[in-house]
C-alpha atoms as a PDB file:
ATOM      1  CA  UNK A   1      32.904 -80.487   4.082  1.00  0.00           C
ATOM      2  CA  UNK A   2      32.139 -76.786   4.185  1.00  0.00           C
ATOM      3  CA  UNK A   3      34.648 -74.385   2.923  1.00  0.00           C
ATOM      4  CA  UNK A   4      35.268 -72.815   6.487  1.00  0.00           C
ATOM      5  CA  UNK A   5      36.244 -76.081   7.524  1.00  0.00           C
ATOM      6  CA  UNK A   6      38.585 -75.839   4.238  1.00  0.00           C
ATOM      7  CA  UNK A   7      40.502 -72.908   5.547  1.00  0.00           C
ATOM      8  CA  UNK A   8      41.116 -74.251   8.489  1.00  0.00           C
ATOM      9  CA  UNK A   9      42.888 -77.475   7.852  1.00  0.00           C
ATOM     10  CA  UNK A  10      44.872 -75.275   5.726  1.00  0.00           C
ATOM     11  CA  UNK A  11      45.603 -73.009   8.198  1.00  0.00           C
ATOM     12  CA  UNK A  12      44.469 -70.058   7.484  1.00  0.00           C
ATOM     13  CA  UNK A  13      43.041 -67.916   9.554  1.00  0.00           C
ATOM     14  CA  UNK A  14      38.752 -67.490   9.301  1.00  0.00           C
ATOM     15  CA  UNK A  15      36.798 -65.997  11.700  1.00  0.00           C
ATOM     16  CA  UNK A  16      33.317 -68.344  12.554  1.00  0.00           C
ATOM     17  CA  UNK A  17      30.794 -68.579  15.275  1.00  0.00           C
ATOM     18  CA  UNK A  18      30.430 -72.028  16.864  1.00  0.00           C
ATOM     19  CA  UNK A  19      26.717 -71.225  16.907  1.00  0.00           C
ATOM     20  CA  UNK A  20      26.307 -71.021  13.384  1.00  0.00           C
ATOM     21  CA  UNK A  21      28.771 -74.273  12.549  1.00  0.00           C
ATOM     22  CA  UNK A  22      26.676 -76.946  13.618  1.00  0.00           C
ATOM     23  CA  UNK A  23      22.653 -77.007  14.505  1.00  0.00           C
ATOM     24  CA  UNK A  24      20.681 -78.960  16.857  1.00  0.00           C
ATOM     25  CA  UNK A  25      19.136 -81.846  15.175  1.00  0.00           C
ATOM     26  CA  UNK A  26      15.829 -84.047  16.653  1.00  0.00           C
ATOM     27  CA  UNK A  27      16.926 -87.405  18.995  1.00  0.00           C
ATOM     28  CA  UNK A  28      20.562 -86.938  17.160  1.00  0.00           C
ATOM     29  CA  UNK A  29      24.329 -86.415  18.027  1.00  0.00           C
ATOM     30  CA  UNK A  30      25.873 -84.297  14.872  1.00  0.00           C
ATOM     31  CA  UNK A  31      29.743 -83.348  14.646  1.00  0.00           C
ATOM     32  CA  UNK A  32      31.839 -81.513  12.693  1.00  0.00           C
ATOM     33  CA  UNK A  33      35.722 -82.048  12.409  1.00  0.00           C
ATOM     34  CA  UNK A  34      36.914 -78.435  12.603  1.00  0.00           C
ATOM     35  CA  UNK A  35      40.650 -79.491  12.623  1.00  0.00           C
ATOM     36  CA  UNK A  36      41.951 -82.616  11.960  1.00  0.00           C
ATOM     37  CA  UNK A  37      45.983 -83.129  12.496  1.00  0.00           C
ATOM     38  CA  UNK A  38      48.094 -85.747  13.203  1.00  0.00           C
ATOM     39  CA  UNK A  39      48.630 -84.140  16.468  1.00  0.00           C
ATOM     40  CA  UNK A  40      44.853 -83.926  17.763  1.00  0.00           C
ATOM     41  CA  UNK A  41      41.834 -82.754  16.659  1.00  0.00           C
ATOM     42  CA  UNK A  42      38.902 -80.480  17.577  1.00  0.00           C
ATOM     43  CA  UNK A  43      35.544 -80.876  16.947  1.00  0.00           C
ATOM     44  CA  UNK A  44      32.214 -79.583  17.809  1.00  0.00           C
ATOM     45  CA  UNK A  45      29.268 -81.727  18.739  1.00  0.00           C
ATOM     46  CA  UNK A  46      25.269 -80.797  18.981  1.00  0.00           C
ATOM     47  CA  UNK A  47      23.733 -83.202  21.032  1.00  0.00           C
ATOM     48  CA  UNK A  48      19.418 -83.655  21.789  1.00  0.00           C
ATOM     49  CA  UNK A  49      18.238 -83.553  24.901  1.00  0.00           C
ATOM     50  CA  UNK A  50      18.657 -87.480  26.064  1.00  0.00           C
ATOM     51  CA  UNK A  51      21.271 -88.288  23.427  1.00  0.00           C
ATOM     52  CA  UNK A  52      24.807 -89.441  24.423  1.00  0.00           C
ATOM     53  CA  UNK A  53      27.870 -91.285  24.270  1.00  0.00           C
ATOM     54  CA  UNK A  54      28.057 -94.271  25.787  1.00  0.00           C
ATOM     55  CA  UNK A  55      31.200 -95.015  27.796  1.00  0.00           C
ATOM     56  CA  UNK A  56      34.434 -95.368  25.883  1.00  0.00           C
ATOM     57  CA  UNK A  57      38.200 -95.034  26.528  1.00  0.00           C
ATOM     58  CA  UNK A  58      40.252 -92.869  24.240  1.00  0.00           C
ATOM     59  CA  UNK A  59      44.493 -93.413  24.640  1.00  0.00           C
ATOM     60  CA  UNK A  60      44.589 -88.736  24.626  1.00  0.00           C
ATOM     61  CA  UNK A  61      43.846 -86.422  26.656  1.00  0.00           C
ATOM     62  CA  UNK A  62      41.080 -84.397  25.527  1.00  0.00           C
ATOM     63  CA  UNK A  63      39.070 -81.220  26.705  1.00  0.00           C
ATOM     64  CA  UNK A  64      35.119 -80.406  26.264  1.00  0.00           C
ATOM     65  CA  UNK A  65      34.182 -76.970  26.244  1.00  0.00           C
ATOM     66  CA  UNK A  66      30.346 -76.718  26.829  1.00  0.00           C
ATOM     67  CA  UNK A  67      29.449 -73.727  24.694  1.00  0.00           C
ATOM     68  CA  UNK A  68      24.942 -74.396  25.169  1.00  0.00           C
ATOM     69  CA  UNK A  69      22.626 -76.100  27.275  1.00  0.00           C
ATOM     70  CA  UNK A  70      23.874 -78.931  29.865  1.00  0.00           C
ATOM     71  CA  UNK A  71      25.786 -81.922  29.899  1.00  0.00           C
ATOM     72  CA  UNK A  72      26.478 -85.108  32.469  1.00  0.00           C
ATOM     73  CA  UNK A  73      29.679 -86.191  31.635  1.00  0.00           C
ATOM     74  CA  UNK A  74      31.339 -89.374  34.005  1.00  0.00           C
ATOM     75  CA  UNK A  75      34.259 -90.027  34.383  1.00  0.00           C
ATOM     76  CA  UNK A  76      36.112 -92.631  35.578  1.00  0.00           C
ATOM     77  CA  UNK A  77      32.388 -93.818  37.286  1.00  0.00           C
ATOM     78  CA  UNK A  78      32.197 -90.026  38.791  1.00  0.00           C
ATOM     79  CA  UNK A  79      29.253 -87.724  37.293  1.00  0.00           C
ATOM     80  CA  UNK A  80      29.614 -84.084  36.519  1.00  0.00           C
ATOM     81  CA  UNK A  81      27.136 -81.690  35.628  1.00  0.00           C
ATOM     82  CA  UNK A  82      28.730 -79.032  32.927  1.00  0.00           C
ATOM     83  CA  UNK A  83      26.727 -76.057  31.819  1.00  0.00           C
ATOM     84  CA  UNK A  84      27.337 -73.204  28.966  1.00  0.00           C
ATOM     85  CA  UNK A  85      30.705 -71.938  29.799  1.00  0.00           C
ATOM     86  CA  UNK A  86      32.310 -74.387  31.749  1.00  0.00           C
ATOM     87  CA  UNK A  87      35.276 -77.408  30.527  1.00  0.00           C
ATOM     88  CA  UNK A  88      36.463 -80.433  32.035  1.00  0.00           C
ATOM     89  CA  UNK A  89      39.446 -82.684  31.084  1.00  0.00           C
ATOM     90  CA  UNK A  90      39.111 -86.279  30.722  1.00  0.00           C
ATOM     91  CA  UNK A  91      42.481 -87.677  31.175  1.00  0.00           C
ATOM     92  CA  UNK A  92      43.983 -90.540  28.315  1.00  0.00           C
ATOM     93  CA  UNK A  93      42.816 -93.771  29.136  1.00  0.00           C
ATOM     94  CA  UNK A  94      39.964 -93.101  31.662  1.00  0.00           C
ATOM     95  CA  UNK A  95      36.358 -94.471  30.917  1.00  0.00           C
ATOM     96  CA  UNK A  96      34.256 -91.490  30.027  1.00  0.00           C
ATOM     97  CA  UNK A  97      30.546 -90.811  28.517  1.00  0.00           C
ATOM     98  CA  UNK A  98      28.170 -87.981  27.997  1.00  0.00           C
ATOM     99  CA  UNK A  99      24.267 -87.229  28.239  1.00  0.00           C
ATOM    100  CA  UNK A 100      22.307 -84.398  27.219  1.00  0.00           C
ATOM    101  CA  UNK A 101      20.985 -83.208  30.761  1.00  0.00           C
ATOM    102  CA  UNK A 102      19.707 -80.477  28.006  1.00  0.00           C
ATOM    103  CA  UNK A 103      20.468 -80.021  24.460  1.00  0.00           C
ATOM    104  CA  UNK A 104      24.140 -78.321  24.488  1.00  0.00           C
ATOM    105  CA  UNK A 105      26.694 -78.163  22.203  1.00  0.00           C
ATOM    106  CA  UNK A 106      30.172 -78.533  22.940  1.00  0.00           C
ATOM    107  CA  UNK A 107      33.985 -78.333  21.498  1.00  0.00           C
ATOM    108  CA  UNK A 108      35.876 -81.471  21.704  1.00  0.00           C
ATOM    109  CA  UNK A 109      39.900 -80.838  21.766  1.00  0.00           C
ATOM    110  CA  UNK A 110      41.711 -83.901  21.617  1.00  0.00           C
ATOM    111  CA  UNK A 111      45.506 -83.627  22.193  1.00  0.00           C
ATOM    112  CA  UNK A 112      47.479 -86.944  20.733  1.00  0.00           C
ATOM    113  CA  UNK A 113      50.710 -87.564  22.733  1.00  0.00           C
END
């Protein structure tokens, strides 16, 4: 774990970019747990262009921020096309996956309720 990830799971405040925190990474999906709480988490993903998640259910709501590139994420059995800039919310308990349209990167806030 790096040390900026450290500070912030002890709550104090560090200044990062989201850039710099996790790199792209040939036909692979990396992550990094930026905060993990008992009350959600957020994490930031770098995905290869063709690389995904396949469909899954999670019981929270969560929010992806696409910070690079461009993402298909379904949901529910209805496809979206996200690009740098743009977030979607994937309500608790809906059937949801992700493809790399394009490389991107992405934040991944998870809210536990």
């Amino acid at each position: 774990m790096s040390e900026d990830v450290k500070v912030l799971n002890s709550a104090v405040a560090t200044k990062m970019k989201t850039s710099e925190l996790v790199s792209y990474q040939a036909g692979a999906v990396v992550s990094k747990t930026l905060i993990a709480r008992p009350t959600g988490t957020v994490t930031l993903f770098a995905f290869d262009r063709g690389q995904g998640l396949s469909e899954h259910t999670a019981p929270f709501d969560a929010m992806v921020s696409i910070l690079d590139g461009e993402a298909e994420v379904i949901i529910a059995g209805q496809p979206y096309i996200l690009q740098a800039g743009e977030i979607i919310i994937m309500p608790a308990g809906q059937p949801h996956a992700l493809n790399a349209v394009q490389k991107f990167k992405m934040l991944l806030t998870m809210i536990k309720s």
